[in-house]
C-alpha atoms as a PDB file:
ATOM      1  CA  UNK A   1       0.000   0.000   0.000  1.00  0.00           C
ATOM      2  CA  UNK A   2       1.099   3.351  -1.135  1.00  0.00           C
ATOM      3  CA  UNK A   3       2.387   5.995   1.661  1.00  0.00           C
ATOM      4  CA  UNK A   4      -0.913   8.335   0.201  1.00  0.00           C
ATOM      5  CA  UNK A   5      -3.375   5.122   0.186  1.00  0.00           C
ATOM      6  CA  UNK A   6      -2.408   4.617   4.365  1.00  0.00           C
ATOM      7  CA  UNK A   7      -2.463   8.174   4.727  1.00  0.00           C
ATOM      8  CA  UNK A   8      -5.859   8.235   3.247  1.00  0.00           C
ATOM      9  CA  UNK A   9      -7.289   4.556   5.615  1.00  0.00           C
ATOM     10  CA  UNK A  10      -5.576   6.577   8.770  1.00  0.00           C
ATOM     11  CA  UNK A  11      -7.259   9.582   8.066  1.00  0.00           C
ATOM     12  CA  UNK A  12     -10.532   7.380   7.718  1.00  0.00           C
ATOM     13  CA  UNK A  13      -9.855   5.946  10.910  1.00  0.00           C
ATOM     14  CA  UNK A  14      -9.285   9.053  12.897  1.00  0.00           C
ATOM     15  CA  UNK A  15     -12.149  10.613  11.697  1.00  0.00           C
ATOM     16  CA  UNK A  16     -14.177   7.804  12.436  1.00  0.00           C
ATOM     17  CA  UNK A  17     -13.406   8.024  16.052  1.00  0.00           C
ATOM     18  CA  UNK A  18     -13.798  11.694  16.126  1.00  0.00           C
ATOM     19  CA  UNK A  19     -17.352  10.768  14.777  1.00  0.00           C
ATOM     20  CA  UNK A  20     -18.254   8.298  17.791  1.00  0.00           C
ATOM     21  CA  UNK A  21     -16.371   9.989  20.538  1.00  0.00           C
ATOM     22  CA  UNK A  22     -18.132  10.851  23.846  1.00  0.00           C
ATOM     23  CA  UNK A  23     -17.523  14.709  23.864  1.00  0.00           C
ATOM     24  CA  UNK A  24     -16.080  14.250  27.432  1.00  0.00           C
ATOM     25  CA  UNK A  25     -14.416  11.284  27.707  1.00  0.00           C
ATOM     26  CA  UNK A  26     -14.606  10.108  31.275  1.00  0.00           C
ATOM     27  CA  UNK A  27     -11.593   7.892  31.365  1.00  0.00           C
ATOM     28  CA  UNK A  28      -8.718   9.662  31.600  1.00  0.00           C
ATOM     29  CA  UNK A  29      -6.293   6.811  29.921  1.00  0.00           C
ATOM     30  CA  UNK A  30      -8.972   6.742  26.802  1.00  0.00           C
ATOM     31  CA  UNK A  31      -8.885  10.576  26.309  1.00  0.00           C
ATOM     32  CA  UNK A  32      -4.707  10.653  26.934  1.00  0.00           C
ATOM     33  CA  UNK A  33      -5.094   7.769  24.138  1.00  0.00           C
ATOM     34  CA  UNK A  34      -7.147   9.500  21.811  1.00  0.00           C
ATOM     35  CA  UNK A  35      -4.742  12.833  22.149  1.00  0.00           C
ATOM     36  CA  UNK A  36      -1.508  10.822  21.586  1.00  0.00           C
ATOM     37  CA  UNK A  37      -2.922   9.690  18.208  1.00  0.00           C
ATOM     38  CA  UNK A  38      -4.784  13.049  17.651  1.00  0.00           C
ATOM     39  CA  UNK A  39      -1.409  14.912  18.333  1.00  0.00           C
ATOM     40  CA  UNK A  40       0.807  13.310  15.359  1.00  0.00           C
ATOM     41  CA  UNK A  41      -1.683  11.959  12.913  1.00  0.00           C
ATOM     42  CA  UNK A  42      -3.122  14.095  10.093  1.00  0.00           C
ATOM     43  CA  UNK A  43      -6.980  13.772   9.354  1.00  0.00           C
ATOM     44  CA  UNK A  44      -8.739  15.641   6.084  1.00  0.00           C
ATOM     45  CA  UNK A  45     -11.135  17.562   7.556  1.00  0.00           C
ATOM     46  CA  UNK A  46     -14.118  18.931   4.578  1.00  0.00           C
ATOM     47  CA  UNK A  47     -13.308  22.763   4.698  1.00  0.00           C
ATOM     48  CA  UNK A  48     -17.200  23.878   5.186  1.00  0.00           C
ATOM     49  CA  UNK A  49     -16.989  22.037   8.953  1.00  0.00           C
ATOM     50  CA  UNK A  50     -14.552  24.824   9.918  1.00  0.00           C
ATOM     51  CA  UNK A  51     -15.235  27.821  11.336  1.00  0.00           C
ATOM     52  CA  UNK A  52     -13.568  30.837  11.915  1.00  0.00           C
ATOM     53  CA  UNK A  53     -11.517  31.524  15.748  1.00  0.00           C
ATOM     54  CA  UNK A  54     -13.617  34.604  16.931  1.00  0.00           C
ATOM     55  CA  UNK A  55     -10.307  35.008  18.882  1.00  0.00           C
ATOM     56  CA  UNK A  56      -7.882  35.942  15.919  1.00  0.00           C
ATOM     57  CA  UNK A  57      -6.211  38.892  15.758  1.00  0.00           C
ATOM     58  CA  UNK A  58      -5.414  38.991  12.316  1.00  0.00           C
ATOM     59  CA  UNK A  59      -8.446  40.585  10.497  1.00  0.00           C
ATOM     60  CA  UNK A  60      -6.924  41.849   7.071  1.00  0.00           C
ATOM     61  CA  UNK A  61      -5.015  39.174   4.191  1.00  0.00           C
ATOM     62  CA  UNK A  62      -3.155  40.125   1.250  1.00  0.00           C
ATOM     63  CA  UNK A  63      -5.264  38.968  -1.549  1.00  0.00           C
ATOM     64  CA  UNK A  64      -2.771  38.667  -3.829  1.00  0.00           C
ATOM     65  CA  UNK A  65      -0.588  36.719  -1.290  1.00  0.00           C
ATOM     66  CA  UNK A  66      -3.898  33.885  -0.675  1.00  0.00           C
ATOM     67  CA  UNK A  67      -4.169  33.702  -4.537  1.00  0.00           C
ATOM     68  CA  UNK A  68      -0.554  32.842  -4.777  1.00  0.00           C
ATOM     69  CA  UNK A  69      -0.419  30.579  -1.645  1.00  0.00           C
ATOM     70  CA  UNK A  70      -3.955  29.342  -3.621  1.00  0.00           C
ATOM     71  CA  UNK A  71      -2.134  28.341  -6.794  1.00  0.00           C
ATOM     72  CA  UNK A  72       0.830  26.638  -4.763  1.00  0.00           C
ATOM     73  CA  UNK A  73      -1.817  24.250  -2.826  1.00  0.00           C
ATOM     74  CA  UNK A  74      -3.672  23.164  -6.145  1.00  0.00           C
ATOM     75  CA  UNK A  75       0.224  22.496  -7.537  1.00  0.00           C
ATOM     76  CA  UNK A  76       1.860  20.862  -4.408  1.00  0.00           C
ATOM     77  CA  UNK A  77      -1.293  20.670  -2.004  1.00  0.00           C
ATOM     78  CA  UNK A  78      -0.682  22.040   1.142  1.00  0.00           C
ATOM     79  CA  UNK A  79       2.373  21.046   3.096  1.00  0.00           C
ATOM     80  CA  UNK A  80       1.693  22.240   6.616  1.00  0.00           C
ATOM     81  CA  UNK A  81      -1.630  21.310   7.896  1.00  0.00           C
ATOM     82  CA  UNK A  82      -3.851  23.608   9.911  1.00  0.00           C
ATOM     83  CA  UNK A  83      -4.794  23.120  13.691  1.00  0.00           C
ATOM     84  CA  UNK A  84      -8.488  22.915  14.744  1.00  0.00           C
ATOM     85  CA  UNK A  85     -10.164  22.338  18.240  1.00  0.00           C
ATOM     86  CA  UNK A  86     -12.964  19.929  18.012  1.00  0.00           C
ATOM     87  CA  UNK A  87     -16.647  21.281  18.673  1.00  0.00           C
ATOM     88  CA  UNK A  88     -19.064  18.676  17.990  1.00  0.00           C
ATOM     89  CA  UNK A  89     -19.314  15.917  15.385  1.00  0.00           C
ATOM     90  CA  UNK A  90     -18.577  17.546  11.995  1.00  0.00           C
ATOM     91  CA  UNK A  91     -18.105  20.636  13.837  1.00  0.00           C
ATOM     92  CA  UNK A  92     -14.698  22.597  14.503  1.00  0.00           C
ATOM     93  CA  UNK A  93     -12.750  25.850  15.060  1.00  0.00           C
ATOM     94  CA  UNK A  94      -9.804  27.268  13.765  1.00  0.00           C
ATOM     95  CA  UNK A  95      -7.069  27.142  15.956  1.00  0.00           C
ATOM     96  CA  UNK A  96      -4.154  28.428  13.515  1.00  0.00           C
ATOM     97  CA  UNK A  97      -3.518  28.433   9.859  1.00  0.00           C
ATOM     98  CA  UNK A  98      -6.547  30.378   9.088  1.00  0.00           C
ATOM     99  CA  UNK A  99      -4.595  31.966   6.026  1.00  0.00           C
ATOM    100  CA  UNK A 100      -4.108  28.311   5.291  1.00  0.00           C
ATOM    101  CA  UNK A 101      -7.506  27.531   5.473  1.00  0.00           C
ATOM    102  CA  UNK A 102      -8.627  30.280   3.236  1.00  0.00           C
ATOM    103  CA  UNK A 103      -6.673  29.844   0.328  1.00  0.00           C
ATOM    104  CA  UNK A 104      -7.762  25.964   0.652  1.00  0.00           C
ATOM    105  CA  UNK A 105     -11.086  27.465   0.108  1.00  0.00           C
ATOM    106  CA  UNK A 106     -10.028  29.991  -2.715  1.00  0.00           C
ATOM    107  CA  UNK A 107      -8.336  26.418  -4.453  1.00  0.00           C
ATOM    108  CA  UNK A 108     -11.368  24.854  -4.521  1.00  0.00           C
ATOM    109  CA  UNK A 109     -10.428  22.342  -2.435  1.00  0.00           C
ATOM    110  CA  UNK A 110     -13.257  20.153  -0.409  1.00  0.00           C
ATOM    111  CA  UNK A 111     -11.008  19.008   2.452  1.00  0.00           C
ATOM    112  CA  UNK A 112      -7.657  20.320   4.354  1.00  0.00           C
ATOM    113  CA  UNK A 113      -4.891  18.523   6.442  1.00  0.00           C
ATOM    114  CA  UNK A 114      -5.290  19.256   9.762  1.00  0.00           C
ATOM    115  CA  UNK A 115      -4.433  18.299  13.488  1.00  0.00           C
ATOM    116  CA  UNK A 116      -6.804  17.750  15.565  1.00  0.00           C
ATOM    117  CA  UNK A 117      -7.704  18.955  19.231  1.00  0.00           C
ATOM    118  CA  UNK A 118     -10.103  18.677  21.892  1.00  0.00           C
ATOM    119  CA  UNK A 119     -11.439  20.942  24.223  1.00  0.00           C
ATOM    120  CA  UNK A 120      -9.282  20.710  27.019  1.00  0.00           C
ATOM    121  CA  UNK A 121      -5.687  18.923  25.995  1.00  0.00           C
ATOM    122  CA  UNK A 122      -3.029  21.520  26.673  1.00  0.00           C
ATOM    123  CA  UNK A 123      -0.819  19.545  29.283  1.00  0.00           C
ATOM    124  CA  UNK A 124      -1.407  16.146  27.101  1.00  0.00           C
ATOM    125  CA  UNK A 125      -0.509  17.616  23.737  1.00  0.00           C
ATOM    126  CA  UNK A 126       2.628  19.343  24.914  1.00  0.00           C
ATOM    127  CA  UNK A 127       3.925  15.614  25.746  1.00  0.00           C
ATOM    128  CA  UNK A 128       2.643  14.046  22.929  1.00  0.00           C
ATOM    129  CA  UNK A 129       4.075  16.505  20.574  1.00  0.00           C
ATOM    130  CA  UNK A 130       7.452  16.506  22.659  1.00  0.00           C
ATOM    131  CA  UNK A 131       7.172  13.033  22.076  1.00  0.00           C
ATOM    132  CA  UNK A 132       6.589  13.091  18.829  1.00  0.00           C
ATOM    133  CA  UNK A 133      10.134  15.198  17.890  1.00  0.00           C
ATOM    134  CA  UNK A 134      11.864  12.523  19.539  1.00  0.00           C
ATOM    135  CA  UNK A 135      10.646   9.815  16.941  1.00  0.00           C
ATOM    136  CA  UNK A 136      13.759   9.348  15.301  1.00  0.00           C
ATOM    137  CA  UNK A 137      11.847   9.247  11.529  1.00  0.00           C
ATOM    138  CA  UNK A 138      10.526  12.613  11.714  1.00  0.00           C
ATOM    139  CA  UNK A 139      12.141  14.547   8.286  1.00  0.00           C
ATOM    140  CA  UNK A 140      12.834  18.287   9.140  1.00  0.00           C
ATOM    141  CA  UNK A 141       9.978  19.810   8.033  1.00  0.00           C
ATOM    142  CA  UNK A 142       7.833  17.885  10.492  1.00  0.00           C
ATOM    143  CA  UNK A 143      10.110  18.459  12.965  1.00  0.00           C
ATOM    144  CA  UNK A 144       9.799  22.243  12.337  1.00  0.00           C
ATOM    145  CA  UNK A 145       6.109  21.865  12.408  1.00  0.00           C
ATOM    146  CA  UNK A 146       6.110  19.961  15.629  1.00  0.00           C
ATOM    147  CA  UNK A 147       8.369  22.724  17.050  1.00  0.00           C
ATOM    148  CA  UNK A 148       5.991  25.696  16.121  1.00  0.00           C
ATOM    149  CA  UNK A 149       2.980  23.475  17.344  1.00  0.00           C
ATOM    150  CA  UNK A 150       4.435  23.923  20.464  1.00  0.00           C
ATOM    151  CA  UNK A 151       5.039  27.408  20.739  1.00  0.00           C
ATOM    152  CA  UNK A 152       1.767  28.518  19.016  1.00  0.00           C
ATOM    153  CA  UNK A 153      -0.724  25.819  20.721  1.00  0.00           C
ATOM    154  CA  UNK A 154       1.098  25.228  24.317  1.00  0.00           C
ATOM    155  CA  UNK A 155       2.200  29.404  24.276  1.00  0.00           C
ATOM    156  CA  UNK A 156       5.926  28.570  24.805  1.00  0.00           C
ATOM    157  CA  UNK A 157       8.334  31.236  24.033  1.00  0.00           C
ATOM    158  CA  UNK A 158      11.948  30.125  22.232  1.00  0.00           C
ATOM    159  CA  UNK A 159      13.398  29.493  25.618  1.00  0.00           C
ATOM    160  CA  UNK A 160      10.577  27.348  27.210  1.00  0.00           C
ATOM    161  CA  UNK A 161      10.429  24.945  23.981  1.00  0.00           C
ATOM    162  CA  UNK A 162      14.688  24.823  23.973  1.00  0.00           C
ATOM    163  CA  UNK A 163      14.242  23.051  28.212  1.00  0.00           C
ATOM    164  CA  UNK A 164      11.238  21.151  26.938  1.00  0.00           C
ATOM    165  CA  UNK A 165      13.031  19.249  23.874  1.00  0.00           C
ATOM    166  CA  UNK A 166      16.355  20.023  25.621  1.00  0.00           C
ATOM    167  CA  UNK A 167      17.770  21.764  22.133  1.00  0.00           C
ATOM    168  CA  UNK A 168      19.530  24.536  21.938  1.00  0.00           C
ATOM    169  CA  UNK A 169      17.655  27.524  20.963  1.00  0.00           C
ATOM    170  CA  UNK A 170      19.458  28.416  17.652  1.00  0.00           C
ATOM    171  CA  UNK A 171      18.596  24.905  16.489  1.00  0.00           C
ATOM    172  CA  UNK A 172      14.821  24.972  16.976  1.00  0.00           C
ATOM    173  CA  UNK A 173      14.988  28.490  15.096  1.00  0.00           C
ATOM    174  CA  UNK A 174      16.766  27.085  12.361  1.00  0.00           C
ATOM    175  CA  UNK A 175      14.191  24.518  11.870  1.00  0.00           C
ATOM    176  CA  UNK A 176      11.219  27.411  11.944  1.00  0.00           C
ATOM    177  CA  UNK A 177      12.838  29.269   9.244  1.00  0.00           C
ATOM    178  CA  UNK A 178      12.686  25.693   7.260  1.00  0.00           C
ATOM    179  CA  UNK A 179       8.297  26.692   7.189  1.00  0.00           C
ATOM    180  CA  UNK A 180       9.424  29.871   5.787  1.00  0.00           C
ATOM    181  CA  UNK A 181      10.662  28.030   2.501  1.00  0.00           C
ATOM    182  CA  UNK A 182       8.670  27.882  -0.925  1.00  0.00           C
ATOM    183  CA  UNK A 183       6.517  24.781  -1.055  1.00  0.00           C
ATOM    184  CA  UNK A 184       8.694  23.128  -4.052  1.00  0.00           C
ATOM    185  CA  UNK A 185      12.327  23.597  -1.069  1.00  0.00           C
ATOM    186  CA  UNK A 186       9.905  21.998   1.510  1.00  0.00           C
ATOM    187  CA  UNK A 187       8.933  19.080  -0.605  1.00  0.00           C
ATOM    188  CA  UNK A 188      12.605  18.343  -1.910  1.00  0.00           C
ATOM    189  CA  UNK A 189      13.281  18.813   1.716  1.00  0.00           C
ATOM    190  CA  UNK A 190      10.728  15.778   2.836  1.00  0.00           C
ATOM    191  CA  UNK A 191      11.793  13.603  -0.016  1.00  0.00           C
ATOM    192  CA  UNK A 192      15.429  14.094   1.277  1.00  0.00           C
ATOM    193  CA  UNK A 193      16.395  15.069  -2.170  1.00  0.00           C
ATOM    194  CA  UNK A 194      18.657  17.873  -0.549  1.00  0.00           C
ATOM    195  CA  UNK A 195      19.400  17.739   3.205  1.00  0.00           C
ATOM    196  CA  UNK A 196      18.991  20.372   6.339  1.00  0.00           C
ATOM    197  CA  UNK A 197      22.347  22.058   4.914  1.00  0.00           C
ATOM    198  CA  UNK A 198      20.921  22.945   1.549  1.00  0.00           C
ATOM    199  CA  UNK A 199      17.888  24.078   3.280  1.00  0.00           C
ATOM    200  CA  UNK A 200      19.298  26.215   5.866  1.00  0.00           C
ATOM    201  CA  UNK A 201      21.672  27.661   3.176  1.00  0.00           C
ATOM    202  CA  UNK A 202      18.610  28.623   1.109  1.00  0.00           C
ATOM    203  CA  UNK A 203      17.013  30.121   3.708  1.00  0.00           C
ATOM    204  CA  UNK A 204      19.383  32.668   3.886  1.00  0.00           C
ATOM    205  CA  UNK A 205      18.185  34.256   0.584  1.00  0.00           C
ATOM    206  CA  UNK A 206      15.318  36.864   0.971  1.00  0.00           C
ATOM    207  CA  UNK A 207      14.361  36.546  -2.601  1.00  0.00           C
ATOM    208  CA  UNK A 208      12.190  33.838  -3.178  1.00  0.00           C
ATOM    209  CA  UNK A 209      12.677  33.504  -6.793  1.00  0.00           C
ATOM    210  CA  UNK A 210      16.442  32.949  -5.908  1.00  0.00           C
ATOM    211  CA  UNK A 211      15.717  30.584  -3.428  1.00  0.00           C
ATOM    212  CA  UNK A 212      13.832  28.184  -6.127  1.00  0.00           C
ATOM    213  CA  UNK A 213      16.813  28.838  -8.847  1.00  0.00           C
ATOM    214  CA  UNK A 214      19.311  27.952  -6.069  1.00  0.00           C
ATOM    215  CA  UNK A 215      17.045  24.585  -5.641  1.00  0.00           C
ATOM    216  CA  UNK A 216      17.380  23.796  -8.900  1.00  0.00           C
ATOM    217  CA  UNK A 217      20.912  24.276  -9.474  1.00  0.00           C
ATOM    218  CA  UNK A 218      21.714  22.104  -5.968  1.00  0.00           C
ATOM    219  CA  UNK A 219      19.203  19.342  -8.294  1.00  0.00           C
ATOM    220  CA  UNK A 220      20.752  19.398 -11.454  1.00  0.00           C
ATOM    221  CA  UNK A 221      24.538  20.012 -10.563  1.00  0.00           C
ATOM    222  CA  UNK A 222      24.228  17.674  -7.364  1.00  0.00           C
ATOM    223  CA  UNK A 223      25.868  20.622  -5.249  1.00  0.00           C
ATOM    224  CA  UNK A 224      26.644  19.999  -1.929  1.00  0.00           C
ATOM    225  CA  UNK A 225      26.297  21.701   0.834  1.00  0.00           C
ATOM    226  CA  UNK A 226      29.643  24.304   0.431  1.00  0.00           C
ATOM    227  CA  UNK A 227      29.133  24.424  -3.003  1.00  0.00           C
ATOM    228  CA  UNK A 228      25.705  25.568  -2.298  1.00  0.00           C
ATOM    229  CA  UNK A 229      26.565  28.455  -0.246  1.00  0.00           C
ATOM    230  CA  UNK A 230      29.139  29.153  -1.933  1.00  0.00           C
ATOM    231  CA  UNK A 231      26.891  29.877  -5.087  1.00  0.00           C
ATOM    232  CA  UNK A 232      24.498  31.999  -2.618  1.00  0.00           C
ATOM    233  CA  UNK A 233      27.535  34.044  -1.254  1.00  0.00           C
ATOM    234  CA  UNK A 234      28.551  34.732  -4.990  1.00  0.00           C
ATOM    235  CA  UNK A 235      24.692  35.502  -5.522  1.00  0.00           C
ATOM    236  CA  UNK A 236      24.619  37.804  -2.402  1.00  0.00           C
ATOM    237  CA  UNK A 237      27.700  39.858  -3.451  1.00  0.00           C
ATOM    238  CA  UNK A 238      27.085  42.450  -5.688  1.00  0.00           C
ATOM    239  CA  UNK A 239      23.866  43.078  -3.051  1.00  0.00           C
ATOM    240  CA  UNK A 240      26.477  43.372  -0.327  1.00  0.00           C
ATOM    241  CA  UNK A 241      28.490  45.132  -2.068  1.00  0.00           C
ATOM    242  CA  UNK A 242      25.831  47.923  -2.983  1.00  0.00           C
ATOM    243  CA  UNK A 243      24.784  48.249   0.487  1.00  0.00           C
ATOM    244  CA  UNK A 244      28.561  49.134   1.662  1.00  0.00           C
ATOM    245  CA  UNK A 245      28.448  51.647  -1.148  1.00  0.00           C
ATOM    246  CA  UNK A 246      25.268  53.500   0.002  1.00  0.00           C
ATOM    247  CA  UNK A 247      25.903  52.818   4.032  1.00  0.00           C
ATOM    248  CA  UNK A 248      28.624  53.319   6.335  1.00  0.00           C
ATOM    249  CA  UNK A 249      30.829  50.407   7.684  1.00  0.00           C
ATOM    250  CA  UNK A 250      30.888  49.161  11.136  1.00  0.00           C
ATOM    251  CA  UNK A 251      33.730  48.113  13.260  1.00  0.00           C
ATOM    252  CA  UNK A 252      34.240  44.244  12.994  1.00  0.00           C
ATOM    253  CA  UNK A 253      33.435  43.767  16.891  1.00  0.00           C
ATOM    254  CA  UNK A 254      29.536  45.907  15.578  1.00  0.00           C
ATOM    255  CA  UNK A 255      29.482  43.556  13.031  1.00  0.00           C
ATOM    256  CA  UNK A 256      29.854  40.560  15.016  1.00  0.00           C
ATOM    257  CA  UNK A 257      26.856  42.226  17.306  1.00  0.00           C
ATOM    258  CA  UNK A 258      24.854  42.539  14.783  1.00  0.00           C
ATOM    259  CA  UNK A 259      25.260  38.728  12.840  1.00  0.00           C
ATOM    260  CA  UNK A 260      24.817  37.550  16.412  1.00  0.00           C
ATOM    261  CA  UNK A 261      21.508  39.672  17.153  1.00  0.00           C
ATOM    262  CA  UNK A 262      20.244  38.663  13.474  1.00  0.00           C
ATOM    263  CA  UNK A 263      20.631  34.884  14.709  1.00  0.00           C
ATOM    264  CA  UNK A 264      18.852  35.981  17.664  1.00  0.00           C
ATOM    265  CA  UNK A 265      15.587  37.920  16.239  1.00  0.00           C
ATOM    266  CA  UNK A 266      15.658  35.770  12.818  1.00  0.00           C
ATOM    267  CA  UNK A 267      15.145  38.565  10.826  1.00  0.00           C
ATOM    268  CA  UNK A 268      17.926  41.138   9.372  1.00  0.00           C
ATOM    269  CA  UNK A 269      18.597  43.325  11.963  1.00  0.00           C
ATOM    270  CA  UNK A 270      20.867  46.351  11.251  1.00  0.00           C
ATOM    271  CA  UNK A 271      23.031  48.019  14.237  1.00  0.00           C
ATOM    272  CA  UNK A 272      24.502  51.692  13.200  1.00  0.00           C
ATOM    273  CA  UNK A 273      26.598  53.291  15.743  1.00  0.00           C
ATOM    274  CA  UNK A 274      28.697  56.320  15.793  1.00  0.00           C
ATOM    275  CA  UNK A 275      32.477  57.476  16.498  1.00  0.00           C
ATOM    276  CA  UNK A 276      31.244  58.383  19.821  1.00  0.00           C
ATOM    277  CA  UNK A 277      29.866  54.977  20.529  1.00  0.00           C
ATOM    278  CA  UNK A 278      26.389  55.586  20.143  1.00  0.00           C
ATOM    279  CA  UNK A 279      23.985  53.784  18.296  1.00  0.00           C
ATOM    280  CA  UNK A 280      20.817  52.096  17.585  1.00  0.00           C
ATOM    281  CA  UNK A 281      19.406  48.890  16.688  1.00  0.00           C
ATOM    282  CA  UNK A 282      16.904  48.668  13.859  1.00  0.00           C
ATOM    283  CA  UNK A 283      14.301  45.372  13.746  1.00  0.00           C
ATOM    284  CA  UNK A 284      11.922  45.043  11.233  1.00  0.00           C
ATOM    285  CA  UNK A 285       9.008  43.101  10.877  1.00  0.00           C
ATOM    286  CA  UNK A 286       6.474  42.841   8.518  1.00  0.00           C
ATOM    287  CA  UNK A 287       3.015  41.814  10.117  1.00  0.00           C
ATOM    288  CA  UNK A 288       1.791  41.863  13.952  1.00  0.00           C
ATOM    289  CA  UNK A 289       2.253  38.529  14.309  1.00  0.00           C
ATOM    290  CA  UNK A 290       5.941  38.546  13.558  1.00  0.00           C
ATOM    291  CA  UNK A 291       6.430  41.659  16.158  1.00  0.00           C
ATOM    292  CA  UNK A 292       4.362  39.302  18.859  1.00  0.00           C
ATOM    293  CA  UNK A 293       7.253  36.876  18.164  1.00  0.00           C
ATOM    294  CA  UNK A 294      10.103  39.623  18.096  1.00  0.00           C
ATOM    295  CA  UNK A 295       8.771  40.646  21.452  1.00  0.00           C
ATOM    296  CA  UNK A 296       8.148  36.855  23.169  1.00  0.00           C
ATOM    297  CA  UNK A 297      12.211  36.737  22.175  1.00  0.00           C
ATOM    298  CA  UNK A 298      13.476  40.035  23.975  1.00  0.00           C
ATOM    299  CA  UNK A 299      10.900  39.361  26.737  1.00  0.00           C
ATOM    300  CA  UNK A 300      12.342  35.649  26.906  1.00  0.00           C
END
């Protein structure tokens, strides 16, 4: 049986005892059961039984970002499935990926990928996830999903997820930026048709039409991994270049602040300081969401 054929008979399975679950389970070993499975199984879920979180900040979408993200799901499908909480039978609520979920919608599709919760799970699906990332057959994109499951679902800042999984914290934020990848990285990715290396190396490009010609190349030349950012450092200099012609230089000691800072925050942050010493630090971010983040790190 094909890997999509057990997906499919799983996903049957779960939703079948979604269907005929007691909607408080009153032994506690059944619902920690039920949870454990819940917590690292995918079920399709038809898109009209979701419902909106009256809870979400987010209120405004780029249109022309869903019909983008739109046409990439009807390509590739959707690669990182949405989180909902369980209402009723055939009843359930957004818990994230509601972007996701809408351009699902715009696609024309008739079900989504999601993981399921119940009402009241918190404590149980922390350990089952944490569980989960220990499996030692997870690929690194489902590690990476596992990782921001955590911190979006259990509210764990960067810190509190590194003493849970006992990583350090520069290694669970190099798997996040993996979710920030194109669709077509994060499939090679899963297929293992480049490694973490490649990945992490593409990641550092900004331009996303760069990142899928850099894909290609490590594809059809076979690159490895210091060939590979080797090409992106040759790709990234005349950039670099540019910027030292239209900005002042730093000390090397500033510099070194400001790589380490950028490793920090996960975003380009830029540190200017003067002859006298003093400075500022400059972080952007483009949506609230990523300045919640930015602000759960420095609070952290």
């Amino acid at each position: 049986m094909s890997k999509k054929n057990q997906r499919k008979e799983l996903g049957k399975g779960l939703r079948a005892l979604l269907s005929t679950m007691d909607e408080d389970l009153q032994n506690e070993e059944q619902q920690e059961e039920v949870v454990r499975s819940l917590a690292s199984h995918i079920v399709d879920i038809p898109v009209d039984q979701i419902e909106e979180n009256p809870f979400q900040p987010r209120s405004e979408f780029d249109e022309e970002a869903l019909a983008e993200l739109s046409h990439s799901i009807q390509i590739h499908g959707l690669i990182q499935p949405i989180t909902v909480r369980r209402l009723s039978d055939r009843k359930y609520q957004l818990i994230s990926g509601e972007r996701r979920w809408r351009a699902t919608k715009n696609a024309g599709m008739a079900e989504i990928p999601a993981y399921v919760r119940l009402a009241n799970d918190q404590e149980m699906l922390e350990m089952a996830l944490v569980e989960n990332i220990q499996r030692e057959q997870l690929n690194p994109i489902e590690v990476a999903i596992s990782y921001q499951r955590l911190m979006q679902e259990c509210d764990l800042s960067h810190e509190a997820l590194s003493d849970r999984v006992g990583k350090k914290r520069s290694t669970i934020t190099n798997y996040v930026r993996l979710l920030k990848l194109p669709p077509q990285v994060q499939t090679e990715l899963k297929r293992q048709e480049i490694s973490m290396g490649h990945a992490r190396a593409i990641a550092g490009l900004e331009n996303i039409e760069q990142q899928i010609d850099v894909l290609h190349q490590v594809l059809d030349k076979k690159l490895s991994v210091r060939q590979t950012e080797q090409l992106i450092q040759r790709l990234q200099a005349p950039a670099q270049k540019s910027g030292r012609n239209n900005t002042s230089k730093i000390p090397a000691e500033y510099q070194r602040v400001e790589d380490r800072i950028t490793g920090v925050m996960d975003c380009k942050v830029k540190l200017k300081v003067n002859e006298k010493g003093a400075g500022n630090i400059q972080i952007p971010f483009q949506s609230t969401e990523e300045l919640n983040r930015i602000l759960e790190i420095i609070e952290s």
